[in-house]
N, C-alpha and C. Protein backbone atom coordinates (compact mmCIF):
# COMPACT_ATOMS: atom_id res chain seq x y z
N UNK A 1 45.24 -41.83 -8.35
CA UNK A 1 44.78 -40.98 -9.45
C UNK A 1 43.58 -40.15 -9.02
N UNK A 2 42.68 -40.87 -8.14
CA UNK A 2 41.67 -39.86 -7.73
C UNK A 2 41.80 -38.80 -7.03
N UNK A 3 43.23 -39.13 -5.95
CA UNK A 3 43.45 -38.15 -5.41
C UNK A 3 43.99 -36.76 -6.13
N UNK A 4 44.76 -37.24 -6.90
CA UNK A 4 45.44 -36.34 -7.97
C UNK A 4 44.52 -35.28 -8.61
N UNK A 5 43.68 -36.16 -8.97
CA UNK A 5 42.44 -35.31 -9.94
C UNK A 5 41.80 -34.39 -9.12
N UNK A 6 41.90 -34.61 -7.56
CA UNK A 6 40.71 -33.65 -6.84
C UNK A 6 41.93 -32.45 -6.73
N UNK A 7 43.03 -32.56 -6.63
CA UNK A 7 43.87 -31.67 -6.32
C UNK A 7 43.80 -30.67 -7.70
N UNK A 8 43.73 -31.13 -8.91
CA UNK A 8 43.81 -30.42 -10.13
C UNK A 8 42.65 -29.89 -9.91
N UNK A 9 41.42 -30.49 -10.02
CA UNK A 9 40.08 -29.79 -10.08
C UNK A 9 40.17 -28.61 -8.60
N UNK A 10 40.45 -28.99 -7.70
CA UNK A 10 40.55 -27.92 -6.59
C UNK A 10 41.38 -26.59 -7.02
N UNK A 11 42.37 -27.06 -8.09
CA UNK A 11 43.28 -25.76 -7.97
C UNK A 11 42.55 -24.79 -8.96
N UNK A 12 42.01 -25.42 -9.93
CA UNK A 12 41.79 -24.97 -11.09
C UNK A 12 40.04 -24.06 -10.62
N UNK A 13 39.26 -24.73 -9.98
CA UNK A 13 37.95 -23.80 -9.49
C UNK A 13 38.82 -22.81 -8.13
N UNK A 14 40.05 -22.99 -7.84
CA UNK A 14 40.73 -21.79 -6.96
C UNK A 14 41.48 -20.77 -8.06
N UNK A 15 41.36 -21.31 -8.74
CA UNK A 15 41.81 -20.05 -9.89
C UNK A 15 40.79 -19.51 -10.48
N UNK A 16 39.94 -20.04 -11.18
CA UNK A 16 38.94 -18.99 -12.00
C UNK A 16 38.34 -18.59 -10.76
N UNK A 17 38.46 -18.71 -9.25
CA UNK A 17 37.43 -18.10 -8.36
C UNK A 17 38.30 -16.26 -7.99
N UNK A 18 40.08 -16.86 -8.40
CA UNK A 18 40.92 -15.92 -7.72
C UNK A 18 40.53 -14.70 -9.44
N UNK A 19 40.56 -15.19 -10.77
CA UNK A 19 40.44 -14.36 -11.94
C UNK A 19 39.07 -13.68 -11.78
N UNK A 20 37.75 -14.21 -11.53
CA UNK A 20 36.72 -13.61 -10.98
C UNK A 20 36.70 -12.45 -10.42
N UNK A 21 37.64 -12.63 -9.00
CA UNK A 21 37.06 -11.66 -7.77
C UNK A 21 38.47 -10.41 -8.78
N UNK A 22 39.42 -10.49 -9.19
CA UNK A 22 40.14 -9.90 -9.86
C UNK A 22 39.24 -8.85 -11.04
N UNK A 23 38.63 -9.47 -11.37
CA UNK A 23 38.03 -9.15 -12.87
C UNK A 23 36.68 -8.33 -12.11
N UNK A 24 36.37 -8.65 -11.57
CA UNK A 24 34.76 -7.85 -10.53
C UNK A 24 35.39 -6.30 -10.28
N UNK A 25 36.76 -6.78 -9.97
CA UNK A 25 37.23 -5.67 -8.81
C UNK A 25 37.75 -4.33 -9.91
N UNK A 26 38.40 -5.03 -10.76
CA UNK A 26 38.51 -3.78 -12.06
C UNK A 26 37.35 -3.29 -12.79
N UNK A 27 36.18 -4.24 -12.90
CA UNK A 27 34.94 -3.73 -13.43
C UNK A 27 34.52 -2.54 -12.47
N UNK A 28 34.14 -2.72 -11.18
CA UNK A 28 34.45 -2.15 -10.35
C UNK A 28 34.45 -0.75 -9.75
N UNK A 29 35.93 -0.40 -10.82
CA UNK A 29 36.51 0.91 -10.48
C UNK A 29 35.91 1.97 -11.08
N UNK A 30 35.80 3.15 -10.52
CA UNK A 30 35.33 4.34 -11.45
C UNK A 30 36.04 4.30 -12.38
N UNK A 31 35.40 4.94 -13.43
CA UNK A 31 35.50 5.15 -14.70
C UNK A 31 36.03 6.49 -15.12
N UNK A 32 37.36 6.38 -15.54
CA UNK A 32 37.61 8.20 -16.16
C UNK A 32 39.03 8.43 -15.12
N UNK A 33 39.40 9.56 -16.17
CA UNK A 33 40.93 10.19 -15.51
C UNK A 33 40.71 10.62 -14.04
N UNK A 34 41.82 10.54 -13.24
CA UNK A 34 41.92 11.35 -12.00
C UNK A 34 41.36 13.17 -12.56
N UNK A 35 41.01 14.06 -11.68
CA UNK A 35 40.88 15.19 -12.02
C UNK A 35 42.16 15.64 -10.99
N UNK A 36 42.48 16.64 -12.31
CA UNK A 36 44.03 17.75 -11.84
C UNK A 36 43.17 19.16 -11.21
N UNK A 37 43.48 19.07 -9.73
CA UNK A 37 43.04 20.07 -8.95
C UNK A 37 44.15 20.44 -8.05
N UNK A 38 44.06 21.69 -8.33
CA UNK A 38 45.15 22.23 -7.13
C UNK A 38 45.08 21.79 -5.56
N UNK A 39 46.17 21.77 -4.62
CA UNK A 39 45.51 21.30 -3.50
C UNK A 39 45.35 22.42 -2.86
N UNK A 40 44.92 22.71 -1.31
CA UNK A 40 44.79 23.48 -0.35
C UNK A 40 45.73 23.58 0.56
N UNK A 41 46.59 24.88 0.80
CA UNK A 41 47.83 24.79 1.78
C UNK A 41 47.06 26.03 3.04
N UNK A 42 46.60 25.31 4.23
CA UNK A 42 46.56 25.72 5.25
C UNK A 42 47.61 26.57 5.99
N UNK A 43 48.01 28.07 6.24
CA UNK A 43 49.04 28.48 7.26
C UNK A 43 48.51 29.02 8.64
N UNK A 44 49.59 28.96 9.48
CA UNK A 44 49.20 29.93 10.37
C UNK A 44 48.07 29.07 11.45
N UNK A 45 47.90 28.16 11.30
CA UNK A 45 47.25 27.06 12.41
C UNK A 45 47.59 26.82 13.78
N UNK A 46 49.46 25.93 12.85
CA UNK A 46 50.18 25.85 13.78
C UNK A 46 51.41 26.19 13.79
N UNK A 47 52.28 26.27 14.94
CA UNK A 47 53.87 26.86 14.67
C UNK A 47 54.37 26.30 13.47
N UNK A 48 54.75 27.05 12.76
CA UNK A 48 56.10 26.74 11.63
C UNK A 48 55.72 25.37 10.38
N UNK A 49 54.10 24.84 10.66
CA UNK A 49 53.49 23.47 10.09
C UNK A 49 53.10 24.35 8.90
N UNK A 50 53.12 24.26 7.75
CA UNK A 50 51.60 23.47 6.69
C UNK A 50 51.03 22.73 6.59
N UNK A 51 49.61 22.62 6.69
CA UNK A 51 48.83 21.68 5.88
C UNK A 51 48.42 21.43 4.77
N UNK A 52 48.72 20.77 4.09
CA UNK A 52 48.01 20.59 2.66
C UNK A 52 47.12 19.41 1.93
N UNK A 53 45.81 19.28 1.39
CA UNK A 53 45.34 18.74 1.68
C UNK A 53 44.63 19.26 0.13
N UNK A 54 43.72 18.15 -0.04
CA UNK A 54 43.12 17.51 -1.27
C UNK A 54 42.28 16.69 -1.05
N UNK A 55 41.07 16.74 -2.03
CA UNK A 55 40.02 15.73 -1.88
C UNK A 55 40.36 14.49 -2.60
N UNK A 56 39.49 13.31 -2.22
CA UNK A 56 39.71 11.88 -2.31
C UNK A 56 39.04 11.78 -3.98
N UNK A 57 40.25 11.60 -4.72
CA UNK A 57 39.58 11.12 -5.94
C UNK A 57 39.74 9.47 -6.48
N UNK A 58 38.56 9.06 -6.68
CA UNK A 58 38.46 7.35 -6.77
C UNK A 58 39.33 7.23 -8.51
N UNK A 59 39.79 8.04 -8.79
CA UNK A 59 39.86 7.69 -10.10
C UNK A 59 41.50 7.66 -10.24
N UNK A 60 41.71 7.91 -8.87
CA UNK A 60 43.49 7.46 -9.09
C UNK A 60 44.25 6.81 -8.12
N UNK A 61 45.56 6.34 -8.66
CA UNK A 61 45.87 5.27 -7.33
C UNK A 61 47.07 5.91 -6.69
N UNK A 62 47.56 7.01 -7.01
CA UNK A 62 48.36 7.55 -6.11
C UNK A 62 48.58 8.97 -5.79
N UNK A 63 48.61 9.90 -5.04
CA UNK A 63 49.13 11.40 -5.09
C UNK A 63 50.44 11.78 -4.84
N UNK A 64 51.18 12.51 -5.74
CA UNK A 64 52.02 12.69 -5.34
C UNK A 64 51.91 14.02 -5.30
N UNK A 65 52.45 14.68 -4.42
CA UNK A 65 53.07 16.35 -3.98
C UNK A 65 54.39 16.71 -4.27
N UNK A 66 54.27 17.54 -4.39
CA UNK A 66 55.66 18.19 -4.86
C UNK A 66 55.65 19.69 -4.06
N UNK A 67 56.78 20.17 -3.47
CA UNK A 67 57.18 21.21 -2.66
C UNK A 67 58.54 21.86 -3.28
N UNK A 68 58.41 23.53 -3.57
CA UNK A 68 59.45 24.28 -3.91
C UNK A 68 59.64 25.47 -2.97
N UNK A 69 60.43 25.89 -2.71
CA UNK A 69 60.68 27.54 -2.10
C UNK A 69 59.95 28.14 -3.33
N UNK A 70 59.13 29.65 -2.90
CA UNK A 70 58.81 30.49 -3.49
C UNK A 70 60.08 31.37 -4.25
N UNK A 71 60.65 31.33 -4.90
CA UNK A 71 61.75 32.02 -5.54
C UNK A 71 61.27 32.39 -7.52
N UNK A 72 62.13 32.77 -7.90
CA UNK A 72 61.69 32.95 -9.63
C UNK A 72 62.55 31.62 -9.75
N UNK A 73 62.68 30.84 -9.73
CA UNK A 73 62.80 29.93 -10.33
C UNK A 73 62.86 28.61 -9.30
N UNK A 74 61.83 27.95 -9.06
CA UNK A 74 61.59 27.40 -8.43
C UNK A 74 61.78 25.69 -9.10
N UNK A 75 62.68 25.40 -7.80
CA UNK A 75 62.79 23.69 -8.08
C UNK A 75 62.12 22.39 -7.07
N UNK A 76 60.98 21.77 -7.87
CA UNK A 76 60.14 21.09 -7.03
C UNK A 76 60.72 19.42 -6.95
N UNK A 77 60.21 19.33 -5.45
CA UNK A 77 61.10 18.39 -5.22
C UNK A 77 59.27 17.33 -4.43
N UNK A 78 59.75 15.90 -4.86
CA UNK A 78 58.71 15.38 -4.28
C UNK A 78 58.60 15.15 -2.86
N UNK A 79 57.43 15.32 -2.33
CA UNK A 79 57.84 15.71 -0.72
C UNK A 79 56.76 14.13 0.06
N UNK A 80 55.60 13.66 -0.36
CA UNK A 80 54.72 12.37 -0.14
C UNK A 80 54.45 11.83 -1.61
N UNK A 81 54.17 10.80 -1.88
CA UNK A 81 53.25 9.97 -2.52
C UNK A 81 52.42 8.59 -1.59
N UNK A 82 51.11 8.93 -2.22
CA UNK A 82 50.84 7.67 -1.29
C UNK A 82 48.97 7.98 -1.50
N UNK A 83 48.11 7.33 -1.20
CA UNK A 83 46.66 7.32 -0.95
C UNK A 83 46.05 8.18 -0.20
N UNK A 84 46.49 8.87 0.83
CA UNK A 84 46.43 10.04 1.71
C UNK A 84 45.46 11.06 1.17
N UNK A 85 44.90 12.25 1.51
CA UNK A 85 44.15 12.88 1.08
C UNK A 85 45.09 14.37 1.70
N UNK A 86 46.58 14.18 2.37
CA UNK A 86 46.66 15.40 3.46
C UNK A 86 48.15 15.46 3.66
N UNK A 87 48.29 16.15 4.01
CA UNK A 87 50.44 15.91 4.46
C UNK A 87 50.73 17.08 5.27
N UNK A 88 51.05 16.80 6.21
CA UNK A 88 51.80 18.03 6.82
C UNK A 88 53.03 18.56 7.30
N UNK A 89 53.40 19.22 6.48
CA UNK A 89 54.42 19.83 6.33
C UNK A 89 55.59 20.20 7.37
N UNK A 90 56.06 19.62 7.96
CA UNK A 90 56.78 20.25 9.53
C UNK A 90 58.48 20.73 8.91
N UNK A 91 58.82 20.39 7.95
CA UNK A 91 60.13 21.26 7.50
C UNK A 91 59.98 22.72 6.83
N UNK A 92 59.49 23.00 7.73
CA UNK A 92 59.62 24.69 7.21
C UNK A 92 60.30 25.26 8.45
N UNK A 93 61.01 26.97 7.99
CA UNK A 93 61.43 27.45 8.50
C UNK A 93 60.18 28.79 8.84
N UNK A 94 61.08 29.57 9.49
CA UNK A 94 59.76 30.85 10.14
C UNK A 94 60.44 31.93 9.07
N UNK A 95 59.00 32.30 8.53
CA UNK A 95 58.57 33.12 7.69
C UNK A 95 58.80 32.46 6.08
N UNK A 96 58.77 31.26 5.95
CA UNK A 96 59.23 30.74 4.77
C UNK A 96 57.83 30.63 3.86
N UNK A 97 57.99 30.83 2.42
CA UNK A 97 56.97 31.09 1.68
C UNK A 97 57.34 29.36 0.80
N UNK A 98 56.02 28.90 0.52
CA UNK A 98 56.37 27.24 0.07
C UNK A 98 55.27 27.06 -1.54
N UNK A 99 55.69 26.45 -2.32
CA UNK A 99 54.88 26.75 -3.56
C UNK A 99 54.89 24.95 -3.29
N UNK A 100 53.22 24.66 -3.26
CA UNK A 100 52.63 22.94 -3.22
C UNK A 100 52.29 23.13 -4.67
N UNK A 101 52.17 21.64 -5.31
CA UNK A 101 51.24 21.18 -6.69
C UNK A 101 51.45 19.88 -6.32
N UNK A 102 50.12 19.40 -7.52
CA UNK A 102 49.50 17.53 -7.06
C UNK A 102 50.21 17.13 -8.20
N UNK A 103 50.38 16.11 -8.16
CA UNK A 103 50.03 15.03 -9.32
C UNK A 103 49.53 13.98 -9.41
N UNK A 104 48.53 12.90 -9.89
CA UNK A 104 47.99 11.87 -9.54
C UNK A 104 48.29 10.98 -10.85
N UNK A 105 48.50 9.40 -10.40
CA UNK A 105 48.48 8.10 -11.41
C UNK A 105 47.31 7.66 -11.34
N UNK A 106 47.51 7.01 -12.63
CA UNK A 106 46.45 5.51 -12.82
C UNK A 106 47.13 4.75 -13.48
N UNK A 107 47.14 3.49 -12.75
CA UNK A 107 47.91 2.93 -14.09
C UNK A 107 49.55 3.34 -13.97
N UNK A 108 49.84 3.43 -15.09
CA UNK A 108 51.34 3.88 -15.42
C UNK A 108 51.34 5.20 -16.21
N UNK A 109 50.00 5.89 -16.14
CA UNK A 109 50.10 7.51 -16.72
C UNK A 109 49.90 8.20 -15.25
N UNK A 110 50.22 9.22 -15.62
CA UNK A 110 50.45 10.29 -14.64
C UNK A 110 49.33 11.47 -15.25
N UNK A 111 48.85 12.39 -14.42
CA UNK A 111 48.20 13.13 -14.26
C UNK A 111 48.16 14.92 -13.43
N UNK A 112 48.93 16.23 -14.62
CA UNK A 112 49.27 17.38 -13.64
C UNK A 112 50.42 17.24 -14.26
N UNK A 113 51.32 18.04 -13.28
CA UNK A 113 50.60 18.33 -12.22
C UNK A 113 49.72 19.58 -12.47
N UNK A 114 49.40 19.71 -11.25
CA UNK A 114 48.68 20.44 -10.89
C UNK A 114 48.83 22.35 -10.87
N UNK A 115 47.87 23.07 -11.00
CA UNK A 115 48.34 24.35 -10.52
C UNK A 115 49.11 24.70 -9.14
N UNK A 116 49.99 25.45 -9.19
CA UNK A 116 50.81 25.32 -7.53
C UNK A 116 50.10 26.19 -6.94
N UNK A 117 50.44 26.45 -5.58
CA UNK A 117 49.23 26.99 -4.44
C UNK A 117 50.76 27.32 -2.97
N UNK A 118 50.26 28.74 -2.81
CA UNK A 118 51.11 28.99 -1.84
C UNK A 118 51.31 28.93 -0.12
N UNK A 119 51.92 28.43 0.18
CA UNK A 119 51.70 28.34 1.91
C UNK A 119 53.01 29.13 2.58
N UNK A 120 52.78 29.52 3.82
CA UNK A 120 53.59 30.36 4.75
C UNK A 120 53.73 29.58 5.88
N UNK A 121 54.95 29.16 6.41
CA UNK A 121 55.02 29.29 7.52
C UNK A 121 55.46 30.16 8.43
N UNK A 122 55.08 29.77 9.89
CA UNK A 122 55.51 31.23 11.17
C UNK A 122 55.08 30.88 12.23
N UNK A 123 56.00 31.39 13.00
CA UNK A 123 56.06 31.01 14.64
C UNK A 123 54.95 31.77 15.06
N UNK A 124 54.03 32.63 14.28
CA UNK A 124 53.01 33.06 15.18
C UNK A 124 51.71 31.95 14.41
N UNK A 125 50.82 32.10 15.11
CA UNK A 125 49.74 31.38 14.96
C UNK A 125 48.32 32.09 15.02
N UNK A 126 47.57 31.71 14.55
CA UNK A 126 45.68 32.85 14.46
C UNK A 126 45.80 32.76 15.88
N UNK A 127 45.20 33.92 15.87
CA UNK A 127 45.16 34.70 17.21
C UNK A 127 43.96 34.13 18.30
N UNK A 128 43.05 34.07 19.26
CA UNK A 128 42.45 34.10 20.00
C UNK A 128 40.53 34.25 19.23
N UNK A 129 41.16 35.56 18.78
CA UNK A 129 39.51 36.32 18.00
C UNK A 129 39.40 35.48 16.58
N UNK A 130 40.00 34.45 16.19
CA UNK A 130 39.33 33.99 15.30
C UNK A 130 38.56 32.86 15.11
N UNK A 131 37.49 32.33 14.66
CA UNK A 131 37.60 32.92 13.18
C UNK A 131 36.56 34.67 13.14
N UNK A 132 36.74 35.22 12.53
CA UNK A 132 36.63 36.21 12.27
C UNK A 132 36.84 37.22 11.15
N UNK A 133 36.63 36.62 9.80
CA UNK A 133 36.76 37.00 8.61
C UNK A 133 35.99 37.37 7.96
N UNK A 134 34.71 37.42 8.39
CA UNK A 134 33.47 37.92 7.57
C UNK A 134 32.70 39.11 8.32
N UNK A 135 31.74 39.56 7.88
CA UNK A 135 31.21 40.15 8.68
C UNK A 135 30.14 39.41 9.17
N UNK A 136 29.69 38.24 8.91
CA UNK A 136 28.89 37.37 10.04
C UNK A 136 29.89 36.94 11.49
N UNK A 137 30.98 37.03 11.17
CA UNK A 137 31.92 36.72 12.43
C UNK A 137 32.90 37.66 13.14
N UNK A 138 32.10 38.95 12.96
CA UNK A 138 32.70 40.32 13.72
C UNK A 138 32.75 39.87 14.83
N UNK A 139 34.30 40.28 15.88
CA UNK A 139 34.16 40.18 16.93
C UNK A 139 33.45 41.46 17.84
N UNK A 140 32.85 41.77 18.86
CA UNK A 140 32.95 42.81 19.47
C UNK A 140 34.08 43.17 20.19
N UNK A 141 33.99 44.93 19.56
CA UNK A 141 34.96 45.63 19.91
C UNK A 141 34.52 46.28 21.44
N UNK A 142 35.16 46.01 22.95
CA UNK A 142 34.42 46.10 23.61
C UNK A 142 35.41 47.08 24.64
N UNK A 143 36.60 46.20 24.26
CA UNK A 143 38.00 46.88 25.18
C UNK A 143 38.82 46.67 24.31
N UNK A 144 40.51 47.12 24.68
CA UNK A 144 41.63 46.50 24.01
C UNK A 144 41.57 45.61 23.78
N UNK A 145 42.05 45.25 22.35
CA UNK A 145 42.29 43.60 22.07
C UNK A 145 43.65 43.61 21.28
N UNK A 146 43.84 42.25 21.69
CA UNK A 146 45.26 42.30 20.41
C UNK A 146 45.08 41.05 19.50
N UNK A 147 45.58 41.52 18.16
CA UNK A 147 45.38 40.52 17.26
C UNK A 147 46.46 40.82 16.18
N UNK A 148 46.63 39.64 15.53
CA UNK A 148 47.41 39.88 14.63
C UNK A 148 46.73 39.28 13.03
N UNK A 149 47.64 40.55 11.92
CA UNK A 149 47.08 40.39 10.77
C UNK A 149 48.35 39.82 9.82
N UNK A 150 48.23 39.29 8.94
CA UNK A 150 49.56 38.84 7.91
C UNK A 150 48.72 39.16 6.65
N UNK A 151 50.22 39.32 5.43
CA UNK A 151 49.62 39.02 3.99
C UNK A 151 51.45 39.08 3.67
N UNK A 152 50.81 38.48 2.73
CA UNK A 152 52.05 37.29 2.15
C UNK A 152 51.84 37.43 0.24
N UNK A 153 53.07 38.09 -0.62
CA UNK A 153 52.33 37.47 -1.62
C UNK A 153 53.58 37.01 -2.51
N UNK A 154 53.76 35.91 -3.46
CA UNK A 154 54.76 35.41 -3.98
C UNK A 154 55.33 35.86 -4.77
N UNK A 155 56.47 35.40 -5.11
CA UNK A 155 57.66 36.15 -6.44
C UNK A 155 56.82 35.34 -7.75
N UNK A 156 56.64 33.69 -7.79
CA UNK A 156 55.98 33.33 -8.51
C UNK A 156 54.51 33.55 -8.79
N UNK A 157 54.72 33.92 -10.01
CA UNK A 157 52.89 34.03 -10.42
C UNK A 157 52.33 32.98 -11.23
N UNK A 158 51.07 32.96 -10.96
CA UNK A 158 49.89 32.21 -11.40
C UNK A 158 48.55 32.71 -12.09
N UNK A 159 49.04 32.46 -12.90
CA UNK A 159 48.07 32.73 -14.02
C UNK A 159 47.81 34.74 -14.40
N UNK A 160 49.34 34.77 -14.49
CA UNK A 160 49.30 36.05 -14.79
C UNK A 160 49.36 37.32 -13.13
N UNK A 161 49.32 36.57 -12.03
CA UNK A 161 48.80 37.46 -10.96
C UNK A 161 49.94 36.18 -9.91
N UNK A 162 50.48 37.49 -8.74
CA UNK A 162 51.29 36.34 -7.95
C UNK A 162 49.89 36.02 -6.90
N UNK A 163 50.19 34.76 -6.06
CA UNK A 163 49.36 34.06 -4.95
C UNK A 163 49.81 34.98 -3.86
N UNK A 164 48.48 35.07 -2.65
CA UNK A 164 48.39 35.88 -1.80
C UNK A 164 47.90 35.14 -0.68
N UNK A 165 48.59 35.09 0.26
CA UNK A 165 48.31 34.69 1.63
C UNK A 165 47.71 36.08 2.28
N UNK A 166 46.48 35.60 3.19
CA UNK A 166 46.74 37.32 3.96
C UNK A 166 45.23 37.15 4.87
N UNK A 167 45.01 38.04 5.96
CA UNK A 167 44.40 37.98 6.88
C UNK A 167 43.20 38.90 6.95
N UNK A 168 41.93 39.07 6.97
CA UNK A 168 41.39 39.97 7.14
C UNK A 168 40.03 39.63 7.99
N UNK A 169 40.21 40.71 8.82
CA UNK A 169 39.54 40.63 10.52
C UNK A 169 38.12 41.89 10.81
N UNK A 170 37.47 41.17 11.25
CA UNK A 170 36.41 42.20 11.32
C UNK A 170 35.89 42.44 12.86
N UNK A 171 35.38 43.60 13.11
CA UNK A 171 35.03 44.05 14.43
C UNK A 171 33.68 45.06 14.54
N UNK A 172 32.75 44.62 15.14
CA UNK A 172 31.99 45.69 15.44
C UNK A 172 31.95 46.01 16.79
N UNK A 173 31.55 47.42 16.56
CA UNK A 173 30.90 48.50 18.21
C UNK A 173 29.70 48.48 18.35
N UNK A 174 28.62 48.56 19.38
CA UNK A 174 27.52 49.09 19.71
C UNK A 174 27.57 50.21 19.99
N UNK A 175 27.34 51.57 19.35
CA UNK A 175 27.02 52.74 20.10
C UNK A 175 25.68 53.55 20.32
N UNK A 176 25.57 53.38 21.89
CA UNK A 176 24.59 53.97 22.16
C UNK A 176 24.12 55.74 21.48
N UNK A 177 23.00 55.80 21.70
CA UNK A 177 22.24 57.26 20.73
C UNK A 177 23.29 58.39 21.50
N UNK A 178 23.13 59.26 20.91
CA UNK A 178 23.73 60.72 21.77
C UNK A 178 25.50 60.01 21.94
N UNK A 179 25.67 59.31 21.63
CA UNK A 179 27.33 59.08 22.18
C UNK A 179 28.44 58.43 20.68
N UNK A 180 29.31 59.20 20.94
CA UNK A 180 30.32 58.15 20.11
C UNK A 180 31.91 57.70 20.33
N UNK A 181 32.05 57.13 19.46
CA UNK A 181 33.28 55.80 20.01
C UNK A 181 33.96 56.72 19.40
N UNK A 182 35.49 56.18 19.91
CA UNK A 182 37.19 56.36 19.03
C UNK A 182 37.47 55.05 19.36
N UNK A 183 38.02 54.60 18.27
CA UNK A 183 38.84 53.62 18.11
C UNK A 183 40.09 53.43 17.76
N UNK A 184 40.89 53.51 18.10
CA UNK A 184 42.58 53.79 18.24
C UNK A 184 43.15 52.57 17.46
N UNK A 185 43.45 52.73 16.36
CA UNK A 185 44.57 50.44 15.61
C UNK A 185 45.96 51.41 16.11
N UNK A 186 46.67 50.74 16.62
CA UNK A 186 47.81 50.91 16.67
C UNK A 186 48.96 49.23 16.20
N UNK A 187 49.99 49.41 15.48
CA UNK A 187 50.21 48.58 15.09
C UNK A 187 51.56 48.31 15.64
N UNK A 188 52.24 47.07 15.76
CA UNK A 188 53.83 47.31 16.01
C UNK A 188 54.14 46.09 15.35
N UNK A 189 55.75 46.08 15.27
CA UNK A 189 56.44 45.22 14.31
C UNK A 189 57.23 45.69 13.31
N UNK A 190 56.73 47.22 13.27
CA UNK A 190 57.35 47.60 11.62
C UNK A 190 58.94 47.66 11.93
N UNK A 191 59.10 47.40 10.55
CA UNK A 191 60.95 47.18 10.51
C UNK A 191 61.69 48.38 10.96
N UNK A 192 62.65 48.30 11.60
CA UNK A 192 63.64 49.68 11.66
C UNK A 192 63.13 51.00 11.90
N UNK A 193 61.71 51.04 12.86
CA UNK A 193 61.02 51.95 13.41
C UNK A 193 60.16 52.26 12.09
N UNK A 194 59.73 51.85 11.01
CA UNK A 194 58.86 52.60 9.71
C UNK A 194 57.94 52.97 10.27
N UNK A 195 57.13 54.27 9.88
CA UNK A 195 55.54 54.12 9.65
C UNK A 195 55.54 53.94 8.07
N UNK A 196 55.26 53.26 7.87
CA UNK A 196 54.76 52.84 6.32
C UNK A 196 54.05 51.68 6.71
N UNK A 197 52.96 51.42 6.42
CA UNK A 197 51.94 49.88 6.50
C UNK A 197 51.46 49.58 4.96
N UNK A 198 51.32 48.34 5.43
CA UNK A 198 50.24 47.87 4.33
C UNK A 198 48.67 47.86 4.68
N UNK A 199 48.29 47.81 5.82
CA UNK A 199 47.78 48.06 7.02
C UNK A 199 46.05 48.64 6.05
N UNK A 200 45.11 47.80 5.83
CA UNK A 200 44.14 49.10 5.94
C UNK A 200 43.26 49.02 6.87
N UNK A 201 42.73 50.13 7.16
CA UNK A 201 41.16 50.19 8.06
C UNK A 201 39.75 50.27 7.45
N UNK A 202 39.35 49.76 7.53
CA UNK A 202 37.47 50.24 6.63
C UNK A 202 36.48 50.72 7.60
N UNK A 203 36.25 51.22 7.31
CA UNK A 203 34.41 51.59 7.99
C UNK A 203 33.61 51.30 7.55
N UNK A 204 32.72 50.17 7.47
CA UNK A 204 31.27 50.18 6.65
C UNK A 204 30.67 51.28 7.20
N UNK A 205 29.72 51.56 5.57
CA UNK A 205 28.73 52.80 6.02
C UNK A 205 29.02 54.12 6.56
């Protein structure tokens, strides 16, 4: 009988020790809904990849993504769920336009989704001169260079306006007093010999 009794008393301080660390661990948790945020779709990194990616929110226990073709009527299909903060995309084709949105749980409610967010894939990749999108990150224009520019914008719209992928590159010259530059863009690619671009040039100042 004594033995018996230590076995009951053992199980029983192994249980309120196991309801404890249980009960700590839900006290615990942040407090409050997941927040519904669009995620971030990276293109043009790497061949034919997206990245997409989202910050770590403590307030939910799962993400799920969802992936559609850019079309007018777009059908989303779940592509990860899981704790992840990131997913990358390697089923795309070249030149394919991809509409991402989140959704997050707690519990057995769901959360979103989310606003969708557009990504491109393509066999070309940022060029050499970047980053280079601001004018703190002008490259110098010194000799020929080659670079390439994209813009991308969807059939689906958001929030009244379609989503826009697109590239914009900056360059400065030094020119000495008494002298001045030409600078020649010449572009290639256009379809079926066009000159028609979307193409612009700026000059500050």
């Amino acid at each position: 009988m004594r033995i018996v009794g230590c076995i009951l008393v053992a199980f029983a301080a192994s249980l309120v020790s196991a309801c404890q660390a249980g009960l700590l661990q839900d006290m615990s948790r942040a407090l409050g809904d997941p927040a519904v945020i669009a995620p971030a779709a990276t293109s043009f990194v790497k061949e034919n990849i997206i990245d997409v990616s989202w910050p770590q929110d403590p307030n939910a226990d799962l993400c799920i993504l969802q992936r559609a073709l850019d079309n007018a009527t777009p059908s989303f299909s779940t592509v990860y769920s899981g704790t992840d903060t990131n997913y990358e995309d390697t089923n795309c084709t070249d030149q394919g336009r991809y509409l991402y949105r989140l959704t997050k749980t707690r519990g057995t409610k769901s959360f979103g989704p989310s606003d969708a967010v557009m990504g491109v894939s393509s066999a070309v990749s940022l060029d050499s001169l970047e980053p280079n999108d601001n004018e703190s990150q002008a490259t110098p224009l010194t000799s020929t260079l080659a670079a390439n520019l994209y813009y991308y914008s969807s059939v689906v719209q958001q929030n009244g306006a379609p989503m826009v992928t697109q590239d914009v590159d900056w360059y400065s010259v030094s020119v000495p007093s008494h002298r001045k530059a030409n600078i020649v863009v010449t572009q290639d690619g256009l379809q079926g010999g066009s000159t028609n671009t979307w193409m612009y040039f700026y000059l500050k100042g």
